[in-house]
Protein backbone atom coordinates (compact mmCIF):
# COMPACT_ATOMS: atom_id res chain seq x y z
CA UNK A 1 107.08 116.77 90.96
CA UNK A 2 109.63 114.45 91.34
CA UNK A 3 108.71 112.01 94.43
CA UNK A 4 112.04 111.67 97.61
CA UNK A 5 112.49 107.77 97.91
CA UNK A 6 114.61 106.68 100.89
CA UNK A 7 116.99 103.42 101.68
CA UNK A 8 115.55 99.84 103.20
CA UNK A 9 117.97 97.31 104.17
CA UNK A 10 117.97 93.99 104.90
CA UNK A 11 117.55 90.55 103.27
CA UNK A 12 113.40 90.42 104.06
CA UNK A 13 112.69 94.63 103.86
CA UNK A 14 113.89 94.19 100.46
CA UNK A 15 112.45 91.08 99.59
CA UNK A 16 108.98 92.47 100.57
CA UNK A 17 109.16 95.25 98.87
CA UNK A 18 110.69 93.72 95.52
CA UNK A 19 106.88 91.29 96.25
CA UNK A 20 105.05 95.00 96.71
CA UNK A 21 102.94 95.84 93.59
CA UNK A 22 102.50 98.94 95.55
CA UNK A 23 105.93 99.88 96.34
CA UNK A 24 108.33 101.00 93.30
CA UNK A 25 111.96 100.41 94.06
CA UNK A 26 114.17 102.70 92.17
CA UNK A 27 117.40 100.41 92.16
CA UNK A 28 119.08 97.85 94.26
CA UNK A 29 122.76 97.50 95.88
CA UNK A 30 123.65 94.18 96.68
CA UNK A 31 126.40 91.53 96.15
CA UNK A 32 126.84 88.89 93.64
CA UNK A 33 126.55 86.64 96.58
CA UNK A 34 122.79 87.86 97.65
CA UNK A 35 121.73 88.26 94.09
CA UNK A 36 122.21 84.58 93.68
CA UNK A 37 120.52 83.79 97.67
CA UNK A 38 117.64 86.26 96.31
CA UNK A 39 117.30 84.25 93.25
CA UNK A 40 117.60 81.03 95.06
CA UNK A 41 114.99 81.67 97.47
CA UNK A 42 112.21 83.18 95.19
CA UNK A 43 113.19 80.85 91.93
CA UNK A 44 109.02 81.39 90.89
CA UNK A 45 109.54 85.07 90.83
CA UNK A 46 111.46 87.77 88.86
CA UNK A 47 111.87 90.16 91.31
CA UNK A 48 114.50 91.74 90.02
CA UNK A 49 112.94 92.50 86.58
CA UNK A 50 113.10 95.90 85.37
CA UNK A 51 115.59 97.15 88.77
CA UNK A 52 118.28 99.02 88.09
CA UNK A 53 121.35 96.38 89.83
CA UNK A 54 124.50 97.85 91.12
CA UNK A 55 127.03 95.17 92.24
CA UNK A 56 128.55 96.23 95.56
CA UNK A 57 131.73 94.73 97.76
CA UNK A 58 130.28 94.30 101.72
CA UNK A 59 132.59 96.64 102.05
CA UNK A 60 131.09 99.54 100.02
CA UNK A 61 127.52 98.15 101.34
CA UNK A 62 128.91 98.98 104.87
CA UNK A 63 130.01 102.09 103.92
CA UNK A 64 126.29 103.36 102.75
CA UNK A 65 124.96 101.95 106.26
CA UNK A 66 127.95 103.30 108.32
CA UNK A 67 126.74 106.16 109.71
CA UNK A 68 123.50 104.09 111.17
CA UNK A 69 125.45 100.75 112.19
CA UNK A 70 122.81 99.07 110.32
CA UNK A 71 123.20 94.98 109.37
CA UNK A 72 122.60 95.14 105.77
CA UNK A 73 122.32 91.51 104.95
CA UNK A 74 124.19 92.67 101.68
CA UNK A 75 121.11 93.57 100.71
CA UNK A 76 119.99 97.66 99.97
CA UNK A 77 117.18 99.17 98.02
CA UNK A 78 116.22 102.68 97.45
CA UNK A 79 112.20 102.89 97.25
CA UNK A 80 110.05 105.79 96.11
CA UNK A 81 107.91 107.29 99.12
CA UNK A 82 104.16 106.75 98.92
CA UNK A 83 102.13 109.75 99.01
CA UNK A 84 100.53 110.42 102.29
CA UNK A 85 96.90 110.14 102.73
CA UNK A 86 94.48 112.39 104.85
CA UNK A 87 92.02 111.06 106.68
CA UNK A 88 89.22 112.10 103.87
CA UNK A 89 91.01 110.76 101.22
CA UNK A 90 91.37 107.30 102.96
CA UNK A 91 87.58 107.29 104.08
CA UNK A 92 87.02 107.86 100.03
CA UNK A 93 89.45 105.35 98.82
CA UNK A 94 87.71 102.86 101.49
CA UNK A 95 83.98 103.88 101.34
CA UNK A 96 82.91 100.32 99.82
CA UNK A 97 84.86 98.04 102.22
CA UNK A 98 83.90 97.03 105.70
């Protein structure tokens, strides 16, 4: 069963979850622009190794966060949803920590 993923904006959203081991992110939209600030800012990491990349205008960017009014910082990923956890299954996961 396939898994939904959903949209993050923003210039530290995405940056977080690009650091997230945990957190797969499916592909990216951003600008030349913010691919080179991304870059820039996180030289000691590749965090946009093995992402799918499609270049964007701000304008196109706008238009996926139009219906929201959201500030995109030219920056959108689509991430995969983790899988929800019951309250035994976390207990489980969790038994040998304090």
């Amino acid at each position: 069963m396939k898994k939904s993923t959903f949209l993050i904006v923003g210039k530290h959203a995405v940056t977080e979850a690009l650091k997230n081991n945990n957190r797969r992110v499916h592909r990216i939209f951003l600008t030349e622009d913010s691919k080179k600030k991304l870059n820039r800012d996180n030289h000691n990491l590749d965090l946009l190794k093995d992402i799918k990349i499609f270049y964007k205008s701000k304008s196109e960017l706008d238009r996926l966060c139009n219906k929201d009014q959201i500030s995109h910082q030219s920056l959108i990923a689509e991430i995969e949803d983790k899988e929800d956890l019951d309250l035994k299954e976390y207990i489980k996961l969790n038994e040998n920590k304090k």
